[in-house]
Structure formats: C-alpha cells, structure tokens
C-alpha atoms as a PDB file:
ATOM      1  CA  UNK A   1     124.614 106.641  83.828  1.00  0.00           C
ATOM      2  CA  UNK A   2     121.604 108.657  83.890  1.00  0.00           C
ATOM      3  CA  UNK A   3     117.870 107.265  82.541  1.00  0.00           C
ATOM      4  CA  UNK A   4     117.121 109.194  79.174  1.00  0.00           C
ATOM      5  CA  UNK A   5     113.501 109.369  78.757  1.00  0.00           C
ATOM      6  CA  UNK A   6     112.468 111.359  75.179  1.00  0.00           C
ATOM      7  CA  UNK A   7     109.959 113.164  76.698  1.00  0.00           C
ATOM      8  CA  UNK A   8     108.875 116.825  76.800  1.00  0.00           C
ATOM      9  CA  UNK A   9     105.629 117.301  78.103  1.00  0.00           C
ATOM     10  CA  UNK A  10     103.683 115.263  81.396  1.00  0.00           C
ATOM     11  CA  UNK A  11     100.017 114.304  81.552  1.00  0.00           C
ATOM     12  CA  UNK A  12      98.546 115.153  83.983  1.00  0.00           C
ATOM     13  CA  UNK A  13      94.634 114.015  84.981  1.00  0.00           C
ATOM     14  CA  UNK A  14      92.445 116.640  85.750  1.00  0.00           C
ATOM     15  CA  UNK A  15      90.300 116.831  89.344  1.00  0.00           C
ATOM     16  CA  UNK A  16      88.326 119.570  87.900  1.00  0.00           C
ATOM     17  CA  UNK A  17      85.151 120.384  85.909  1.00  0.00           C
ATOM     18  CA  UNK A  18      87.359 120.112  82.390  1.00  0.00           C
ATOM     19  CA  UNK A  19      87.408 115.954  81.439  1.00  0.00           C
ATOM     20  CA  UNK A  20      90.132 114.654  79.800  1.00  0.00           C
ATOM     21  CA  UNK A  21      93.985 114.823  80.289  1.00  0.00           C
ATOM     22  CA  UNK A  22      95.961 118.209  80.131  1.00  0.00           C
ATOM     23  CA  UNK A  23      99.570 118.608  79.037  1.00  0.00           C
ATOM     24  CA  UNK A  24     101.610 120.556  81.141  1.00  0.00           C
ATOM     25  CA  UNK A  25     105.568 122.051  80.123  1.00  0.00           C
ATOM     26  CA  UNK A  26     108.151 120.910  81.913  1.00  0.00           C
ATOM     27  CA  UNK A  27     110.781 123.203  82.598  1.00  0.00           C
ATOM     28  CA  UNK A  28     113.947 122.117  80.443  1.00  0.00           C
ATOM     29  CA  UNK A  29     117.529 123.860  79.521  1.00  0.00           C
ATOM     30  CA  UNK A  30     120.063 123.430  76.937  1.00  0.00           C
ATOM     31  CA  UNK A  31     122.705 121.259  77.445  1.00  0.00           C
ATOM     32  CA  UNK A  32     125.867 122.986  77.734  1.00  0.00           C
ATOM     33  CA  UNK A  33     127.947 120.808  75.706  1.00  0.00           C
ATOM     34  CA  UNK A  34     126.134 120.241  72.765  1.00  0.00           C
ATOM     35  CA  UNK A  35     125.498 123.564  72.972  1.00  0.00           C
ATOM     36  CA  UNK A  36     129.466 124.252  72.674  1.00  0.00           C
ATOM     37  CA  UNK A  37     128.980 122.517  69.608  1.00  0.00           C
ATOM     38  CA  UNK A  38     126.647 123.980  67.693  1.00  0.00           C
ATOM     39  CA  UNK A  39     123.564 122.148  68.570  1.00  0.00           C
ATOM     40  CA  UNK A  40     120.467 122.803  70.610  1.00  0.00           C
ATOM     41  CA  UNK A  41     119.128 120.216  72.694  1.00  0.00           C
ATOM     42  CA  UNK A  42     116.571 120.755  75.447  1.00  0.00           C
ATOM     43  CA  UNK A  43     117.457 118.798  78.882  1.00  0.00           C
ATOM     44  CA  UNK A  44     114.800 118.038  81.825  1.00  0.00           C
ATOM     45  CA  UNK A  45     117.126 119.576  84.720  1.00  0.00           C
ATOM     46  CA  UNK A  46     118.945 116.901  86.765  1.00  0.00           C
ATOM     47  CA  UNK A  47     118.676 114.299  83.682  1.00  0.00           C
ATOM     48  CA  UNK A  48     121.235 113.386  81.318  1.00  0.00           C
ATOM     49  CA  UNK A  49     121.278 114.878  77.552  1.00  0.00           C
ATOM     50  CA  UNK A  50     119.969 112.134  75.572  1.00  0.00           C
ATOM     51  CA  UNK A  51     122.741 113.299  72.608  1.00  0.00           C
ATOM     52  CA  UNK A  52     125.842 113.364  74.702  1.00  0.00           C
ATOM     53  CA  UNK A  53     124.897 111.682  78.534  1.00  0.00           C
ATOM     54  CA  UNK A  54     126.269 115.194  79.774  1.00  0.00           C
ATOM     55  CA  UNK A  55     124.426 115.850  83.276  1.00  0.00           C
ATOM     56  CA  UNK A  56     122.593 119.046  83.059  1.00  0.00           C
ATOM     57  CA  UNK A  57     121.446 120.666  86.794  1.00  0.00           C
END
C-alpha cells in the first residue's frame, strides 16, 4: 500500500541572501481513475491517490 501524505507544496530553506523558507511546486498529475469518474485529484508521481490508493507514475 502506498504512504499518502496530503501535501502539495515542499519547504525548502534558503542558502541565499533572501531569509526565511520558500515554497516550491511539486510536479503532480491527475489520477487516472478518479479522473474516469468525474473527479479531479492531483497525485505526486509515483505515490498513491489519497481518494482511491490507485498508483499514479
């Protein structure tokens, strides 16, 4: 079973002249299934849709 983890953006700590934390996007895609069905739900490629457990790659 895959780890579902709700979320959609990382932190990441900047080494630069800017203080503070930055968010970043993370590349995601729909998941084909729920898609199939009407819905749209965004999947971090290679994790598990957090609606249906479908693997998305």
């Amino acid at each position: 079973m895959c780890q579902q983890l709700p979320i959609d953006r990382i932190a990441v700590l900047s080494m630069y002249e800017v203080e503070g934390i930055t968010s970043m996007p993370v590349p995601s895609r729909r998941c084909p299934a729920c898609l199939e069905r009407g819905q749209t739900v965004w999947v971090i490629p290679g994790k598990c849709c957090p609606e249906c457990g479908t693997p998305v790659n």
